[in-house]
N, C-alpha and C. Protein backbone atom coordinates (compact mmCIF):
# COMPACT_ATOMS: atom_id res chain seq x y z
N UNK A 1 -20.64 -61.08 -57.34
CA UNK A 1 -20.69 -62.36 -56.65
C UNK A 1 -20.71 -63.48 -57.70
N UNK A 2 -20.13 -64.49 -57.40
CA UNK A 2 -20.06 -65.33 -58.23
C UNK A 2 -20.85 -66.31 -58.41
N UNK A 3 -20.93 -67.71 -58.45
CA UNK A 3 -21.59 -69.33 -58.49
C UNK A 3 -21.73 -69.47 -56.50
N UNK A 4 -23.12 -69.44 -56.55
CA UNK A 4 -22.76 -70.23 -55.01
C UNK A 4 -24.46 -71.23 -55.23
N UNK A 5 -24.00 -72.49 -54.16
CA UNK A 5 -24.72 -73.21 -53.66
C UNK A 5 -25.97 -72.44 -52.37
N UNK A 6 -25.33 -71.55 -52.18
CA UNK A 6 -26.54 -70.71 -51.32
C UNK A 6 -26.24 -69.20 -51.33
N UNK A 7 -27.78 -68.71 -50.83
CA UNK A 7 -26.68 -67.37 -51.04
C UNK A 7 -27.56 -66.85 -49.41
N UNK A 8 -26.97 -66.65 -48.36
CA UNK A 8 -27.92 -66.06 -47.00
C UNK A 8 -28.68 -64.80 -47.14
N UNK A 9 -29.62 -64.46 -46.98
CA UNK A 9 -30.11 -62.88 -46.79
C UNK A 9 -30.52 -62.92 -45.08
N UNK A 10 -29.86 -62.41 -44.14
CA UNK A 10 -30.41 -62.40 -42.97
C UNK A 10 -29.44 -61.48 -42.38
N UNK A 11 -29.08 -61.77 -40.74
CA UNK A 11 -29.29 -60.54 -39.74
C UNK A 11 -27.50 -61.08 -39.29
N UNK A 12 -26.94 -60.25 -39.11
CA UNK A 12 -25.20 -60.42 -38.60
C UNK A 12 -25.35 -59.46 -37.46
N UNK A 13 -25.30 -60.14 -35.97
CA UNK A 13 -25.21 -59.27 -35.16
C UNK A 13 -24.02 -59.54 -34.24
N UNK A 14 -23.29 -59.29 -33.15
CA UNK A 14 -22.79 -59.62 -32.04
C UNK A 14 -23.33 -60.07 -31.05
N UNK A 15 -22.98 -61.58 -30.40
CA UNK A 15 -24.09 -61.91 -29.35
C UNK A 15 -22.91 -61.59 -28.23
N UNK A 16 -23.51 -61.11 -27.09
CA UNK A 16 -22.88 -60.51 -25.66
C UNK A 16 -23.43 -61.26 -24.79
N UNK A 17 -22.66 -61.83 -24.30
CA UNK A 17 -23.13 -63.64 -23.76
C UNK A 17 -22.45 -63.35 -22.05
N UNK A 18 -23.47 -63.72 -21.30
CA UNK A 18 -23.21 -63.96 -19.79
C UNK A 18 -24.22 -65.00 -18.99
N UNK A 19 -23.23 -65.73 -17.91
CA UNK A 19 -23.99 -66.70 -17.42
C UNK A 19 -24.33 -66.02 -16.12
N UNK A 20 -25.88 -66.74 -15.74
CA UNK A 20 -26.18 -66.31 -14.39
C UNK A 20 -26.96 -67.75 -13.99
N UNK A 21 -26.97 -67.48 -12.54
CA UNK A 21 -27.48 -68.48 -11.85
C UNK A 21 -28.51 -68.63 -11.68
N UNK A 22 -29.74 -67.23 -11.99
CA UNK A 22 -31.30 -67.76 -12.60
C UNK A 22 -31.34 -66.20 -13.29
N UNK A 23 -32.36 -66.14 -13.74
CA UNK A 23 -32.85 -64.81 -14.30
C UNK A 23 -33.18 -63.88 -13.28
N UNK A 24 -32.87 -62.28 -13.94
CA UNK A 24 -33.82 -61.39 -12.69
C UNK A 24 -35.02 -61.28 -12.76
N UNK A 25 -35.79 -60.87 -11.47
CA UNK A 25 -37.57 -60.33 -11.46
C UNK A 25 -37.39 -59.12 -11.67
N UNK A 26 -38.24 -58.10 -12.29
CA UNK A 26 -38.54 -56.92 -12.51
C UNK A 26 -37.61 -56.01 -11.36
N UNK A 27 -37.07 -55.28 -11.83
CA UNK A 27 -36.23 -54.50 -10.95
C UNK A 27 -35.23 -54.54 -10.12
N UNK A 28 -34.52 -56.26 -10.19
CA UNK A 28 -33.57 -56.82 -9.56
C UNK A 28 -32.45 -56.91 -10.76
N UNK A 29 -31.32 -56.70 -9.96
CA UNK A 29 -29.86 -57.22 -10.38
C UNK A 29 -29.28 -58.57 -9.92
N UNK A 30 -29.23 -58.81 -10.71
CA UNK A 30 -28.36 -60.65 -10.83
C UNK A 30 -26.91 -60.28 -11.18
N UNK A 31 -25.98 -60.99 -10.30
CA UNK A 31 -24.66 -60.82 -10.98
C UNK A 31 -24.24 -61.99 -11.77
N UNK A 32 -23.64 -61.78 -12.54
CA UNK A 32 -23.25 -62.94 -13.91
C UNK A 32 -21.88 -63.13 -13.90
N UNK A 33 -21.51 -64.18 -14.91
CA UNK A 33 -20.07 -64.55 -15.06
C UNK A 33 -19.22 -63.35 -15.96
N UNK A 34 -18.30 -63.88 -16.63
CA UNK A 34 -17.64 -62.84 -17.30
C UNK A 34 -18.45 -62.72 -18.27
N UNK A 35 -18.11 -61.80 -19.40
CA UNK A 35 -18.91 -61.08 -20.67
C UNK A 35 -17.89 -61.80 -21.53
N UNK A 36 -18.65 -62.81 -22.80
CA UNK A 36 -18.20 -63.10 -23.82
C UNK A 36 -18.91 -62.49 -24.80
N UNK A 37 -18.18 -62.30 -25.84
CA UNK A 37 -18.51 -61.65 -27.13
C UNK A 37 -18.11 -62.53 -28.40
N UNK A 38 -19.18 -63.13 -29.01
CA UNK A 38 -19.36 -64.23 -30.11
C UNK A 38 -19.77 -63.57 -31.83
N UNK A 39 -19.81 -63.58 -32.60
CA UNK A 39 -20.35 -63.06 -33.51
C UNK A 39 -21.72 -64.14 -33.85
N UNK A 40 -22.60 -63.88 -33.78
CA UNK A 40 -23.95 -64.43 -34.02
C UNK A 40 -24.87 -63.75 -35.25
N UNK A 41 -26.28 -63.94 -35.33
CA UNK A 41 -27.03 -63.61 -36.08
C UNK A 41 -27.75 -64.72 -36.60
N UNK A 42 -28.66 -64.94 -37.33
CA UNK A 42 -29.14 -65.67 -37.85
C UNK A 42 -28.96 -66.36 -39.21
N UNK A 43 -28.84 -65.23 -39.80
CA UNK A 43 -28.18 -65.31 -41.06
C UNK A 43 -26.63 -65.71 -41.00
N UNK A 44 -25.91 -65.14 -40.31
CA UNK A 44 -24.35 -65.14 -40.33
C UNK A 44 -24.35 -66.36 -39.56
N UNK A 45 -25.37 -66.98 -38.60
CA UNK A 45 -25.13 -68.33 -38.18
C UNK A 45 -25.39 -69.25 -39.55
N UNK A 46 -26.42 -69.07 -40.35
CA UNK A 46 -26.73 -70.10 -41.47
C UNK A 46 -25.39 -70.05 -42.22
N UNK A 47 -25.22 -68.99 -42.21
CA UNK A 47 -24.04 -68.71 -43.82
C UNK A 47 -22.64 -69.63 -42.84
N UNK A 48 -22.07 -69.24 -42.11
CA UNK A 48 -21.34 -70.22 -41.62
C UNK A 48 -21.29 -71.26 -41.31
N UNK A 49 -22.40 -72.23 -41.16
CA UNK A 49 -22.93 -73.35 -40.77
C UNK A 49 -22.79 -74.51 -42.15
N UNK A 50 -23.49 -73.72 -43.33
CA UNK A 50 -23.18 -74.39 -44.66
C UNK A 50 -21.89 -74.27 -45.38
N UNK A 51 -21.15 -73.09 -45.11
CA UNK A 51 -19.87 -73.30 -46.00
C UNK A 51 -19.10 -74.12 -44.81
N UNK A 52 -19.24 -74.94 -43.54
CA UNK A 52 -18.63 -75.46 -42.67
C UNK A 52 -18.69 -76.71 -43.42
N UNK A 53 -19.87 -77.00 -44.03
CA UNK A 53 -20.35 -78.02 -44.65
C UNK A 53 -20.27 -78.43 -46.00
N UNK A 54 -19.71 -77.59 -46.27
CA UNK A 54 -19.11 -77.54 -47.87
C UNK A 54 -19.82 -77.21 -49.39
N UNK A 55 -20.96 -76.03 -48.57
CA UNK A 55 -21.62 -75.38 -49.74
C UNK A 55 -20.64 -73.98 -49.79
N UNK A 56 -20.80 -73.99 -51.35
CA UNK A 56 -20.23 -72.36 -51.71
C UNK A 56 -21.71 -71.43 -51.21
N UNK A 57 -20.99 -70.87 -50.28
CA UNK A 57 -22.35 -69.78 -49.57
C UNK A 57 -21.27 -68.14 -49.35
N UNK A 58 -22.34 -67.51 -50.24
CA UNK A 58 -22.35 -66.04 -49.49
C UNK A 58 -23.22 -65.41 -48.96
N UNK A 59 -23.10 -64.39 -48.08
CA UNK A 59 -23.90 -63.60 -47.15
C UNK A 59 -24.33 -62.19 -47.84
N UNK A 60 -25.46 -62.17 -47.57
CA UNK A 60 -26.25 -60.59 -48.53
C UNK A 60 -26.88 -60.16 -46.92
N UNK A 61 -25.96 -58.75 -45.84
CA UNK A 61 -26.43 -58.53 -44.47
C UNK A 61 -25.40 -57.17 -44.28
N UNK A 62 -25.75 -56.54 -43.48
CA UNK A 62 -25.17 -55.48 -43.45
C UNK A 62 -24.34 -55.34 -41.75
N UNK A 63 -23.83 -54.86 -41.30
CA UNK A 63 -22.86 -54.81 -40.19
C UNK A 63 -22.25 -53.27 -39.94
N UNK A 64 -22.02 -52.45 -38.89
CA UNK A 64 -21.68 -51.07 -38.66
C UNK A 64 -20.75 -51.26 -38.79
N UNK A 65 -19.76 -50.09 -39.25
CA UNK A 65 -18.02 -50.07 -39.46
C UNK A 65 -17.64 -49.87 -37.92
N UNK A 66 -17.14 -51.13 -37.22
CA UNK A 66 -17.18 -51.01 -35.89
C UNK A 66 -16.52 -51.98 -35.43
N UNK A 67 -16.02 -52.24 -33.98
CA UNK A 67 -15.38 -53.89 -33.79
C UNK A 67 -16.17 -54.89 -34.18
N UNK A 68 -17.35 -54.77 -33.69
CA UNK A 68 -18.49 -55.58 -34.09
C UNK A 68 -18.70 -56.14 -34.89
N UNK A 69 -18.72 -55.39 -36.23
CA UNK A 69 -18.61 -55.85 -37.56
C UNK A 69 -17.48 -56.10 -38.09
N UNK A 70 -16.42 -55.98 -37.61
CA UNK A 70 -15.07 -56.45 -37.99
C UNK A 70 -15.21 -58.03 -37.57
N UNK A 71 -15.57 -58.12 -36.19
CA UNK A 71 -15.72 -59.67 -35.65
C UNK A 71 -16.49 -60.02 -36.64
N UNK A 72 -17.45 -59.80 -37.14
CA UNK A 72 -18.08 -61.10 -37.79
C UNK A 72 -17.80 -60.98 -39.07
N UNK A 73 -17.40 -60.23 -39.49
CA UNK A 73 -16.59 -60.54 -41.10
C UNK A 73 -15.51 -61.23 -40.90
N UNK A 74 -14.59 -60.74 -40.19
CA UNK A 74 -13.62 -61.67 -39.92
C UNK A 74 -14.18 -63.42 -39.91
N UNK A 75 -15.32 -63.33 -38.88
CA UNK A 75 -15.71 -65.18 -38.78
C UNK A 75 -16.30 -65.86 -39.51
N UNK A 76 -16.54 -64.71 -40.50
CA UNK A 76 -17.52 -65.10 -41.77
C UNK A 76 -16.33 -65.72 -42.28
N UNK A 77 -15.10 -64.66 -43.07
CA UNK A 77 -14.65 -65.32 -44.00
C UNK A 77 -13.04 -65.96 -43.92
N UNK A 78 -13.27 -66.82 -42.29
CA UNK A 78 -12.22 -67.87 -41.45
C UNK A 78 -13.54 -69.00 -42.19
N UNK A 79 -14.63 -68.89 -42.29
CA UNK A 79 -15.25 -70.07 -42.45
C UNK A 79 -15.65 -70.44 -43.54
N UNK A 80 -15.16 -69.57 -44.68
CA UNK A 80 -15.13 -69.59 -46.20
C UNK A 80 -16.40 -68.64 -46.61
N UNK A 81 -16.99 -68.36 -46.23
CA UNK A 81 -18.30 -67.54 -46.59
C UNK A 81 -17.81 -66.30 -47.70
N UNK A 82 -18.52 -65.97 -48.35
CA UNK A 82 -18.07 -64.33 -49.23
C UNK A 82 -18.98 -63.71 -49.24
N UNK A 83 -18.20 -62.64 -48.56
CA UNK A 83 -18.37 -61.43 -48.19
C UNK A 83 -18.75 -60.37 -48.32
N UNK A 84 -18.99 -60.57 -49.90
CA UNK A 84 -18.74 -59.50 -50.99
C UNK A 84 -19.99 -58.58 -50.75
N UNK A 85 -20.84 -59.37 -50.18
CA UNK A 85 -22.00 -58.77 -50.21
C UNK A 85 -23.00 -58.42 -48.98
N UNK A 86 -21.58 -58.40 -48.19
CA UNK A 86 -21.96 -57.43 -46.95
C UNK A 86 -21.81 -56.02 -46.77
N UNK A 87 -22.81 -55.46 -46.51
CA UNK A 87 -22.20 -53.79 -46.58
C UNK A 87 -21.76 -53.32 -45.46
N UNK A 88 -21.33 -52.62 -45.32
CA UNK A 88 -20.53 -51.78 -44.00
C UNK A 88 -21.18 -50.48 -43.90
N UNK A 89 -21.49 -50.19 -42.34
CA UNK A 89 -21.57 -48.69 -42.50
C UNK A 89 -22.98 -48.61 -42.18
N UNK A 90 -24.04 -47.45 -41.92
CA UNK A 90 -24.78 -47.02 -42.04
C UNK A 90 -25.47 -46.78 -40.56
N UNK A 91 -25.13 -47.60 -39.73
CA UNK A 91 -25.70 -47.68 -38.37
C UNK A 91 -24.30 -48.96 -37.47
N UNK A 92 -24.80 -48.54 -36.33
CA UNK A 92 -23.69 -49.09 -35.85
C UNK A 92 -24.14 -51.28 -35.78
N UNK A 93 -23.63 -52.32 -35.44
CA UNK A 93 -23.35 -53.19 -36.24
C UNK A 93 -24.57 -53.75 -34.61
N UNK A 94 -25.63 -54.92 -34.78
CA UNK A 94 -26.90 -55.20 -33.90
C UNK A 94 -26.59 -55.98 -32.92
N UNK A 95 -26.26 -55.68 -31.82
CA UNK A 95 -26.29 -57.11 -31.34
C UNK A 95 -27.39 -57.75 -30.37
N UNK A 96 -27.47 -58.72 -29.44
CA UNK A 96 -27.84 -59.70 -28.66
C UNK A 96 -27.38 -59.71 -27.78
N UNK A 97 -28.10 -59.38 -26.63
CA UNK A 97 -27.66 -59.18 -25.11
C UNK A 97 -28.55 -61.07 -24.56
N UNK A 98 -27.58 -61.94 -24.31
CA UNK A 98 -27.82 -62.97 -23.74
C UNK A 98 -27.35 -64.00 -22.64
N UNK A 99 -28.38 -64.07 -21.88
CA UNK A 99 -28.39 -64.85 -20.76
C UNK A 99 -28.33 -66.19 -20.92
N UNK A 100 -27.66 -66.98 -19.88
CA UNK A 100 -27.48 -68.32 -20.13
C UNK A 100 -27.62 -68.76 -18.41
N UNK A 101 -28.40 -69.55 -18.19
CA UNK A 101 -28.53 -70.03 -16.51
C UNK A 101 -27.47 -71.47 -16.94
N UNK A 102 -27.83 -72.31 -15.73
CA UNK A 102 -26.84 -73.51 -15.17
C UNK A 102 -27.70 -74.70 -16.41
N UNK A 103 -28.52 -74.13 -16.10
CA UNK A 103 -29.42 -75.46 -17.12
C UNK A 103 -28.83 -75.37 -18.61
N UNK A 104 -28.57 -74.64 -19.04
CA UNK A 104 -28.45 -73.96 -20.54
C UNK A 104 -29.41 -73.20 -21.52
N UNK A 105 -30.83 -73.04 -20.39
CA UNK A 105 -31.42 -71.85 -21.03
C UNK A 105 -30.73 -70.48 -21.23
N UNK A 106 -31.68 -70.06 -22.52
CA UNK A 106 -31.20 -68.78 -22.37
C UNK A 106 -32.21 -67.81 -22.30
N UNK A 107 -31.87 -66.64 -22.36
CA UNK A 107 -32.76 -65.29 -22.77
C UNK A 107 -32.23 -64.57 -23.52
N UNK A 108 -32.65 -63.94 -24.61
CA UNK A 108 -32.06 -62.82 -25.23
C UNK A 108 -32.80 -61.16 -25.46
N UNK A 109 -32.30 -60.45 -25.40
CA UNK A 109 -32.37 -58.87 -26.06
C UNK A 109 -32.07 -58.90 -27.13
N UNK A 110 -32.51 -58.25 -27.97
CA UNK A 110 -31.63 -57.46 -29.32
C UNK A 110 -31.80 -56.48 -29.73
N UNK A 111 -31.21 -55.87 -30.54
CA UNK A 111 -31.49 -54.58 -30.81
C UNK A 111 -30.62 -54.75 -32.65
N UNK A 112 -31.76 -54.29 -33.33
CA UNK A 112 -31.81 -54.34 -34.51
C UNK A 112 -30.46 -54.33 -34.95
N UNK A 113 -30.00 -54.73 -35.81
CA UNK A 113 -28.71 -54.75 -36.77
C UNK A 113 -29.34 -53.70 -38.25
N UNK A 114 -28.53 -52.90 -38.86
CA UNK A 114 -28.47 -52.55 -39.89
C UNK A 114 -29.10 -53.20 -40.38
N UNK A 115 -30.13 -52.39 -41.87
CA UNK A 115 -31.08 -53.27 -42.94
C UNK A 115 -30.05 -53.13 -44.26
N UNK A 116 -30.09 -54.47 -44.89
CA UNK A 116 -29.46 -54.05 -46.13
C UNK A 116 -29.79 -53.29 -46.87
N UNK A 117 -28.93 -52.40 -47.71
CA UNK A 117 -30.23 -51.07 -48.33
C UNK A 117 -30.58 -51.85 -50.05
């Protein structure tokens, strides 16, 4: 890796995004809008956020060899980010199961993303 203005250590997951018209109660089904699929994370949100902004930033996060992790490498490095120091592989790639009502709350699930080793 080379010279950067930042360097991210955090979480690259897939967020799985659906709108509903309120949340469910314990043991109820809500039906939702269509299923979008975003590349999110925390980290992979920072790291894209600053090279949008015109810091040299790379990402130190790991991602499963999977569509999943193809999406967000791919959106990583459409947004200049490097890469170099993402690993691939080891578990499949974390995502975020999230709700969005009319208001623009949300809710989320997740389920762990790969640890960098």
């Amino acid at each position: 890796m080379d010279d950067y203005d930042l360097l991210v250590v955090g979480s690259a997951n897939a967020d799985l995004v659906i709108g509903v018209e309120r949340r469910p109660g314990p043991g109820e089904t809500v039906l939702g809008s269509d299923l979008a699929v975003h590349p999110g994370g925390k980290g992979a949100n920072q790291a894209v956020a600053a090279a949008r902004l015109g810091a040299r930033t790379a990402l130190l996060a790991r991602v499963g060899d999977d569509a999943h992790g193809r999406l967000l490498l791919d959106s990583q490095r459409q947004a200049g980010v490097d890469t170099a120091g993402v690993l691939v592989g080891g578990a499949p790639t974390g995502v975020a199961l999230i709700t969005v009502d009319p208001s623009g709350a949300t809710a989320s699930w997740s389920r762990r993303a790969p640890t960098p080793a």
